[in-house]
Protein backbone atom coordinates (compact mmCIF):
# COMPACT_ATOMS: atom_id res chain seq x y z
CA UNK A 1 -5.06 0.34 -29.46
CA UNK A 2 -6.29 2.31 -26.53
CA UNK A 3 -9.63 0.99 -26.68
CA UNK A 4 -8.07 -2.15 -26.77
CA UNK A 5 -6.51 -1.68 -23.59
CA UNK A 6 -9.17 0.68 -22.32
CA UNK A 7 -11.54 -2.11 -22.77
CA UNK A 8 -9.81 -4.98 -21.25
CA UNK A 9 -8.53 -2.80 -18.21
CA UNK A 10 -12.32 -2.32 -17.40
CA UNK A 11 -13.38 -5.81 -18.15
CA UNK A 12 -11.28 -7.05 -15.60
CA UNK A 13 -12.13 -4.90 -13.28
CA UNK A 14 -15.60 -5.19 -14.17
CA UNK A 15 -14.97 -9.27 -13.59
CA UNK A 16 -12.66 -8.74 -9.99
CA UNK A 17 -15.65 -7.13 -8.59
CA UNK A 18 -18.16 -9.53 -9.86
CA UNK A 19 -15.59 -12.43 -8.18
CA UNK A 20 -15.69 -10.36 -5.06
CA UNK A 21 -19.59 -10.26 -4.94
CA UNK A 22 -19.70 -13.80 -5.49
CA UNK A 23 -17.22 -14.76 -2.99
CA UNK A 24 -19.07 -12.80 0.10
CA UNK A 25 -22.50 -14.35 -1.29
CA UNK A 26 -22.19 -17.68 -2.43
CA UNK A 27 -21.31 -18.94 1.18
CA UNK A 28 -24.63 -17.52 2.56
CA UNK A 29 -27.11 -17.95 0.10
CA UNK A 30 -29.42 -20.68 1.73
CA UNK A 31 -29.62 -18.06 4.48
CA UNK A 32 -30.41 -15.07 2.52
CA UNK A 33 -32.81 -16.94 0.73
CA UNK A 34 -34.51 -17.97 3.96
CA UNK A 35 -34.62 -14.46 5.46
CA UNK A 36 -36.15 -13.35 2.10
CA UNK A 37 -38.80 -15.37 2.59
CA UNK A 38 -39.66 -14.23 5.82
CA UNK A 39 -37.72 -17.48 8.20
CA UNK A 40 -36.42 -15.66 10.94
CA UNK A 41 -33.20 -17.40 12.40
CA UNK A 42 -33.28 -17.81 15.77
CA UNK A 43 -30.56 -15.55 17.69
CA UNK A 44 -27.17 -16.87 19.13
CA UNK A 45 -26.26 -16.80 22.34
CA UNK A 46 -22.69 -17.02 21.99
CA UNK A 47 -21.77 -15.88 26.01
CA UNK A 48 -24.26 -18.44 27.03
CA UNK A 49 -22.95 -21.53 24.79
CA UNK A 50 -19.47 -19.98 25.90
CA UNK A 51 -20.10 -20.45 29.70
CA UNK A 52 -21.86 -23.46 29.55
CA UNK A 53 -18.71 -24.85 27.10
CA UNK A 54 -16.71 -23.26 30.27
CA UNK A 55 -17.90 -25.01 32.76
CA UNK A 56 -18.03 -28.63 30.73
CA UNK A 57 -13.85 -27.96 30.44
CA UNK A 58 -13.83 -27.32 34.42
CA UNK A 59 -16.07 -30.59 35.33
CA UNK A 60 -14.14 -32.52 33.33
CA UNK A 61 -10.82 -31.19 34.44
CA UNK A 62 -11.79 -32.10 38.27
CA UNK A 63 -12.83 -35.59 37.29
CA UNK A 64 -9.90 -36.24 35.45
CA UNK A 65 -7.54 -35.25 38.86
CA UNK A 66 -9.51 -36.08 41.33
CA UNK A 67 -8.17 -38.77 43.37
CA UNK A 68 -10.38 -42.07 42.70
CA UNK A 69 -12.42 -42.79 45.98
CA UNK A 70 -12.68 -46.46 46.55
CA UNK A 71 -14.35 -47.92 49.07
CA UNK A 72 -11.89 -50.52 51.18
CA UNK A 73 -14.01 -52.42 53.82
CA UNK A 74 -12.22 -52.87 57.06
CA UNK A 75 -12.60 -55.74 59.49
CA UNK A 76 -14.37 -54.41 62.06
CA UNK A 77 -12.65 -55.11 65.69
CA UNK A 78 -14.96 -57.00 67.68
């Protein structure tokens, strides 16, 4: 009976950690795979894409409340 238990206690835990394995490495495969055989990624830039995102939200923001500028043509006195 206690190998019974015994047993099972450690084939679950045996079968958790084998889960846990799989569930940090299935997600990045493709990209292990890749840096295995020898693909470098190319590196992020996340401050850059950050400022340039930055600066979209502000452009857009001043068009959007801007007053619109149109162009009335006055008669001209003469």
């Amino acid at each position: 009976m206690v190998n019974l238990v015994a047993s099972a206690v450690f084939t679950g835990a045996a079968a958790l950690a084998l889960l846990s394995i799989w569930a940090a490495v299935a997600p990045q495969w493709r990209r292990m795979l890749r840096l295995m055989i020898g693909q470098v990624e190319q590196p992020v830039q996340p401050l850059h894409a950050l400022a340039v995102a930055e600066h979209r939200i502000v452009v857009r923001h001043r068009a959007s409340t801007a007053p619109a500028t149109v162009a009335v043509r006055r008669p001209r006195a003469a």
